[in-house]
Protein backbone atom coordinates (compact mmCIF):
# COMPACT_ATOMS: atom_id res chain seq x y z
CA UNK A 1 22.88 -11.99 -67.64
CA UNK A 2 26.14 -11.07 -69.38
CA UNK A 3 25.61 -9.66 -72.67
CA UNK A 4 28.47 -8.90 -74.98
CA UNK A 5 27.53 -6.17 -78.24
CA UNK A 6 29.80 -5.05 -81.37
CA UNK A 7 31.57 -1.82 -80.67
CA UNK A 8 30.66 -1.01 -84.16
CA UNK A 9 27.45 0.30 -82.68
CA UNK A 10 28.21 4.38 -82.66
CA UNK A 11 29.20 5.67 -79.22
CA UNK A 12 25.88 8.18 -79.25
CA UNK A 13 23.87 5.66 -79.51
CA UNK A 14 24.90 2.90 -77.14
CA UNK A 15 23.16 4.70 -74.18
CA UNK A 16 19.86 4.03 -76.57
CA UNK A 17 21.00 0.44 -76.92
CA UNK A 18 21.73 -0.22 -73.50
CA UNK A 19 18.17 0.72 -72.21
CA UNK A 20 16.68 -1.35 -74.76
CA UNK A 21 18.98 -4.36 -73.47
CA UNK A 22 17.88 -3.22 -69.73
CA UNK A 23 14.18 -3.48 -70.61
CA UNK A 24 14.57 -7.20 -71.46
CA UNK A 25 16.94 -7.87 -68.65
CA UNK A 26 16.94 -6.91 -64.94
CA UNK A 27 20.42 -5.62 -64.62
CA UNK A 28 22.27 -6.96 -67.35
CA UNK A 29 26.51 -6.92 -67.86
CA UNK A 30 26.76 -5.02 -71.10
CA UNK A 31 30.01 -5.80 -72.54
CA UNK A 32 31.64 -3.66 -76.07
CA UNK A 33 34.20 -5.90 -78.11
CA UNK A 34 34.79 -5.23 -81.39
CA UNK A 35 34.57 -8.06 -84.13
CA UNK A 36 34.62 -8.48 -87.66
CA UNK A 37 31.45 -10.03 -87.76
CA UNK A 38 28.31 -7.93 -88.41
CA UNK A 39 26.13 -8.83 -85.57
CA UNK A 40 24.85 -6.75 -82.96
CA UNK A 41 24.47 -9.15 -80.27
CA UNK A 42 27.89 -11.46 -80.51
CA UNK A 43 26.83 -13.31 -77.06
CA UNK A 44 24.40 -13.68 -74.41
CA UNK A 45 25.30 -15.72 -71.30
CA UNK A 46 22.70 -16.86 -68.78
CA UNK A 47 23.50 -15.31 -65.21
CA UNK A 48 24.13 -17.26 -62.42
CA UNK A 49 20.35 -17.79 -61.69
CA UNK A 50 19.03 -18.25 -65.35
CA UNK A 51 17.12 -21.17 -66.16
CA UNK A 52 18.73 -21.65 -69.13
CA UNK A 53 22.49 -23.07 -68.85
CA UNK A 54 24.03 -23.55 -72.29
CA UNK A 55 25.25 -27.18 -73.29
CA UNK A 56 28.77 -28.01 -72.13
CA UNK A 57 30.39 -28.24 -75.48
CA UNK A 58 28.62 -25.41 -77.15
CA UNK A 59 28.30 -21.94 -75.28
CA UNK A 60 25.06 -20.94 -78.07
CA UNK A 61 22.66 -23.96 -77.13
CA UNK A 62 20.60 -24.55 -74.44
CA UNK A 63 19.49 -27.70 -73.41
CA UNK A 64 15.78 -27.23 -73.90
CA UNK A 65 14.42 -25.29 -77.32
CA UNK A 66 12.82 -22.11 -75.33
CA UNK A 67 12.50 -18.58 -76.36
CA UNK A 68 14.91 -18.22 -73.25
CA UNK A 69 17.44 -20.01 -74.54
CA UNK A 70 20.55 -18.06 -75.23
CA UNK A 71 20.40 -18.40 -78.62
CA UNK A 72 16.76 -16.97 -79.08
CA UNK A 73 17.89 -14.46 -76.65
CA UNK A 74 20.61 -13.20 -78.74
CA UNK A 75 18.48 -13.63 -81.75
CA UNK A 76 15.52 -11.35 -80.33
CA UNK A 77 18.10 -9.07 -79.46
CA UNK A 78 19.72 -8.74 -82.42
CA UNK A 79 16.13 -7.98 -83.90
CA UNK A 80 15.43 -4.91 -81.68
CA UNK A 81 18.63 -3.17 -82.28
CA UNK A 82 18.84 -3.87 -86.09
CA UNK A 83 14.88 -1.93 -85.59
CA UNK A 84 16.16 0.55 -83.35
CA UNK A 85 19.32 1.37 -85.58
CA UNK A 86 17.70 1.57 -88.92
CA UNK A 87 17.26 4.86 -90.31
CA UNK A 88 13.89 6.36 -89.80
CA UNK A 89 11.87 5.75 -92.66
């Protein structure tokens, strides 16, 4: 599973947000781009084994509507570290 986050995440805390990512993923390629979006998670790709192969013209669906999907997977994901980042209330 390749998984590309925003750089905007602080450098102190991407160790944090790389176990979290590891605890959903056996082994995952975490990859830091920057973007001018404000998402977390900009894109999950399934590995070479997943189950889940997105749609050949769109890199975001999946062929069948599962919480593995890409999609859900970068959604979940984004869910957990917007948690995980949030100041401690």
């Amino acid at each position: 599973m390749k998984i590309t986050l925003n750089s905007s995440i602080p450098e102190e805390r991407r160790p944090e947000i790389e176990a979290l990512v590891g605890k959903r993923f056996f082994k995952p390629t975490i990859i830091w781009l920057p973007s001018r979006f404000p998402r977390y998670v900009m894109l999950v790709e399934p590995g070479k084994d997943g189950d889940s192969e997105p749609l050949p013209d769109s890199i975001f669906d999946s062929p069948e509507e599962s919480t593995e999907s890409p999609a859900k997977l970068a959604e979940m994901l984004e869910e957990q570290i917007k948690e995980r980042l949030s100041p401690a209330k």
